[in-house]
C-alpha atoms as a PDB file:
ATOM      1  CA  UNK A   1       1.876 -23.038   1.542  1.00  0.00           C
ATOM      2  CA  UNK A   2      -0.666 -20.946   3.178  1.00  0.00           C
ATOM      3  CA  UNK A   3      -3.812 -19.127   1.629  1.00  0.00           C
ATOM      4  CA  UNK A   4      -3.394 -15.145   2.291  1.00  0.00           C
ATOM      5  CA  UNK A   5      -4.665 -12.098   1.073  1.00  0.00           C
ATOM      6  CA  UNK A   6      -1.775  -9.849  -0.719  1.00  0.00           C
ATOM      7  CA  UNK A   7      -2.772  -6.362  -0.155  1.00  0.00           C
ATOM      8  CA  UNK A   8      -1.013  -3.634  -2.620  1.00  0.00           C
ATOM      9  CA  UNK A   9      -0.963  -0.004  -2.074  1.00  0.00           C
ATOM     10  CA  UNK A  10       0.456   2.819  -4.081  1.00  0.00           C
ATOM     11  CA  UNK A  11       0.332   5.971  -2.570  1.00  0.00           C
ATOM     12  CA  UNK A  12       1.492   9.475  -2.045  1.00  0.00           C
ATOM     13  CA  UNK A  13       5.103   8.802  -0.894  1.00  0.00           C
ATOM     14  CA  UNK A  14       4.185  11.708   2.229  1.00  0.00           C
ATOM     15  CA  UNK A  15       0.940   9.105   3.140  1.00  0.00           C
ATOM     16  CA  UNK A  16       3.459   6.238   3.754  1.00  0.00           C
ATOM     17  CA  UNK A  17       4.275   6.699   7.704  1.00  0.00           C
ATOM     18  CA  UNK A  18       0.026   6.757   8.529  1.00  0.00           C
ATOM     19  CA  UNK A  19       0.123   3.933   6.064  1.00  0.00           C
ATOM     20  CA  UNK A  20       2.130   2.077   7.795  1.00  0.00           C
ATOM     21  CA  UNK A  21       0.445   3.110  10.854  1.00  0.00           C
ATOM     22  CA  UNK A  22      -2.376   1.609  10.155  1.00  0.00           C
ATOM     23  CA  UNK A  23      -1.016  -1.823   9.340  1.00  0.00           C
ATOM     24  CA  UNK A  24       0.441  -1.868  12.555  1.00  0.00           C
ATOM     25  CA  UNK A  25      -2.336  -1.256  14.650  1.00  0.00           C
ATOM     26  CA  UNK A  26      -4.043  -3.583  12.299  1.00  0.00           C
ATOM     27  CA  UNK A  27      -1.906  -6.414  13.391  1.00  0.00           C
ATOM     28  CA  UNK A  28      -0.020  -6.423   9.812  1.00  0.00           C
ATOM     29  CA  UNK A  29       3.205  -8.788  10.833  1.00  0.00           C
ATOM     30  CA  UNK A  30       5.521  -7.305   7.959  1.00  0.00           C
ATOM     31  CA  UNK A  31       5.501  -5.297   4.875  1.00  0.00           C
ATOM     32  CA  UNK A  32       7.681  -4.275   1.858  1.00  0.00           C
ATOM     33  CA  UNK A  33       7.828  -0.727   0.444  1.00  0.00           C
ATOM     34  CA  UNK A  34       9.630   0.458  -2.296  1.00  0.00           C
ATOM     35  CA  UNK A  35       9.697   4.665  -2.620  1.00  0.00           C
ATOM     36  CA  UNK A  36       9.572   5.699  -6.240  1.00  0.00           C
ATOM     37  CA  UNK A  37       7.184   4.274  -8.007  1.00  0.00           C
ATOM     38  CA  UNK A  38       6.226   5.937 -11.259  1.00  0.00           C
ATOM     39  CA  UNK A  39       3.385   5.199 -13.166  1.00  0.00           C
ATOM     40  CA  UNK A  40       0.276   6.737 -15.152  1.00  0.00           C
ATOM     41  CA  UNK A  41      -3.233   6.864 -13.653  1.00  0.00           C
ATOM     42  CA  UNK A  42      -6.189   9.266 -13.285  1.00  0.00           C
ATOM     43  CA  UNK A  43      -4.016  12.145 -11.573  1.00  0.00           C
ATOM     44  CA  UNK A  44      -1.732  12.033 -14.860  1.00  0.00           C
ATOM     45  CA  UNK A  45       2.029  10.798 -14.699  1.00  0.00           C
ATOM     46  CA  UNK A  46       3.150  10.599 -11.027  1.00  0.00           C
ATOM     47  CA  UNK A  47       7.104  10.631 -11.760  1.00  0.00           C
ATOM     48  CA  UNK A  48       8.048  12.956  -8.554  1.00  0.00           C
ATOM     49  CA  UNK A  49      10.613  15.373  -8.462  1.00  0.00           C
ATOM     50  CA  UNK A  50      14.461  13.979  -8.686  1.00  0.00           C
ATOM     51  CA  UNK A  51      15.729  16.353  -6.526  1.00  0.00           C
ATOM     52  CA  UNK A  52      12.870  17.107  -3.639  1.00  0.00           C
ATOM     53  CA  UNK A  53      10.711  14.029  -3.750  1.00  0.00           C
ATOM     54  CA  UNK A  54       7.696  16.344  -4.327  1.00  0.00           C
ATOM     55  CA  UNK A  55       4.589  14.339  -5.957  1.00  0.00           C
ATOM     56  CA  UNK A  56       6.423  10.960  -5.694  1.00  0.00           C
ATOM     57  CA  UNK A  57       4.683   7.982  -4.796  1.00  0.00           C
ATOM     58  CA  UNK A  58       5.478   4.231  -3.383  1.00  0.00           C
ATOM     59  CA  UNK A  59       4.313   1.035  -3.067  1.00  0.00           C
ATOM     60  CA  UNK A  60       3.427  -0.833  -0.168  1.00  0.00           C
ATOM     61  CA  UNK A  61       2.863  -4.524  -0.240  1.00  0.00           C
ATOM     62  CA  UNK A  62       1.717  -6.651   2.627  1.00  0.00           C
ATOM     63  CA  UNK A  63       0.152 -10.399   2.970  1.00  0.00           C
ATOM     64  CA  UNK A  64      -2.772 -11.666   5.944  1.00  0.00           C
ATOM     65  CA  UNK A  65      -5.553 -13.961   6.400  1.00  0.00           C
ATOM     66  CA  UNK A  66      -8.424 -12.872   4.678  1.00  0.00           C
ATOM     67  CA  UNK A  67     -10.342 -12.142   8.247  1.00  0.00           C
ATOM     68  CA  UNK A  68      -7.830  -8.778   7.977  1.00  0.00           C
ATOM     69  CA  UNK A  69      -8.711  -7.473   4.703  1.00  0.00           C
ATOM     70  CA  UNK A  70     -11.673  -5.622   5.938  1.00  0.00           C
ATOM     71  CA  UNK A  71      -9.960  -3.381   8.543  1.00  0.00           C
ATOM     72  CA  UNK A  72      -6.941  -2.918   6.618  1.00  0.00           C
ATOM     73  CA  UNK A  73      -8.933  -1.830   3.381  1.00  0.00           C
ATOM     74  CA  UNK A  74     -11.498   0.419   5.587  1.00  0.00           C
ATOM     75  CA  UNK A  75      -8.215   2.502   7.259  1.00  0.00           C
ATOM     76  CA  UNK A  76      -6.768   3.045   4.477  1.00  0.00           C
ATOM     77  CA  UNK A  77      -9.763   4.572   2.554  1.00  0.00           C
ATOM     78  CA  UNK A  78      -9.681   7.984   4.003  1.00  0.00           C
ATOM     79  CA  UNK A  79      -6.358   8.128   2.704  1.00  0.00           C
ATOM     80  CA  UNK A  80      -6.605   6.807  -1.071  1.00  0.00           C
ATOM     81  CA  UNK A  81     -10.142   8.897  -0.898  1.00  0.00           C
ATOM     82  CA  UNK A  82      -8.182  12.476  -0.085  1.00  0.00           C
ATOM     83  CA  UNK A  83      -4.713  11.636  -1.718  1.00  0.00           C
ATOM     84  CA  UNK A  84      -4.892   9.239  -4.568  1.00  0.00           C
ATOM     85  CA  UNK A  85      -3.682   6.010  -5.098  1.00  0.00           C
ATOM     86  CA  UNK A  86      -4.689   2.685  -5.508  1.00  0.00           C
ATOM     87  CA  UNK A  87      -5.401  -0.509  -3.463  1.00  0.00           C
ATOM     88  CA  UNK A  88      -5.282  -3.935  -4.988  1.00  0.00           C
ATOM     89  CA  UNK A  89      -6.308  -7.378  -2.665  1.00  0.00           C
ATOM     90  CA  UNK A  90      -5.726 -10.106  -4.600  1.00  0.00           C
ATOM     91  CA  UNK A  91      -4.891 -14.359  -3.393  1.00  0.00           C
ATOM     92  CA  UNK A  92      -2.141 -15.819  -3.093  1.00  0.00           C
ATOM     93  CA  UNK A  93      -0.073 -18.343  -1.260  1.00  0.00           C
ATOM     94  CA  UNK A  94       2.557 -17.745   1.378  1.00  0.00           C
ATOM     95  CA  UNK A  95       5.399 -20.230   1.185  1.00  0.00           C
ATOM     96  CA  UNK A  96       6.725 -21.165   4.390  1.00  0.00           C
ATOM     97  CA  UNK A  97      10.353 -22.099   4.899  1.00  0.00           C
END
């Protein structure tokens, strides 16, 4: 296994595309997102609308070597800063197969 960085993002599901964006051009080799994601936090209850999508968000989770973290944490700032949302970096281990 192989010590990475797991980077977690919830976020307005209308930020995703310059979310994604940014992990590109920050070198990001892969990343998971799942639209959706409901949950409670200091903008109330973020459940979206069923039918438009309106005030929906999703999570975005992504692994790198720790040298990465910095870049990919500063880009997405502006975003979590004007929008909402969260950012989590936490360790973990990358099994290789």
């Amino acid at each position: 296994m192989i010590p990475v960085k797991k980077i977690e993002i919830i976020v307005d599901e209308l930020e995703v595309p310059k979310v994604l964006k940014l992990l590109d051009k920050a070198g990001v080799s892969g990343y998971t997102v799942i639209k959706d994601a409901t949950g409670k936090g200091e903008r109330g209850l973020r459940d979206g609308d069923e039918l438009t999508g309106v005030f929906a968000n999703s999570y975005v989770m992504t692994a790198c070597p720790s040298e990465s973290v910095s870049l990919i944490v500063e880009s997405v700032r502006p975003i979590l800063k004007k929008h909402g949302g969260v950012c989590l970096v936490s360790e973990a281990q990358w099994l290789i197969h």
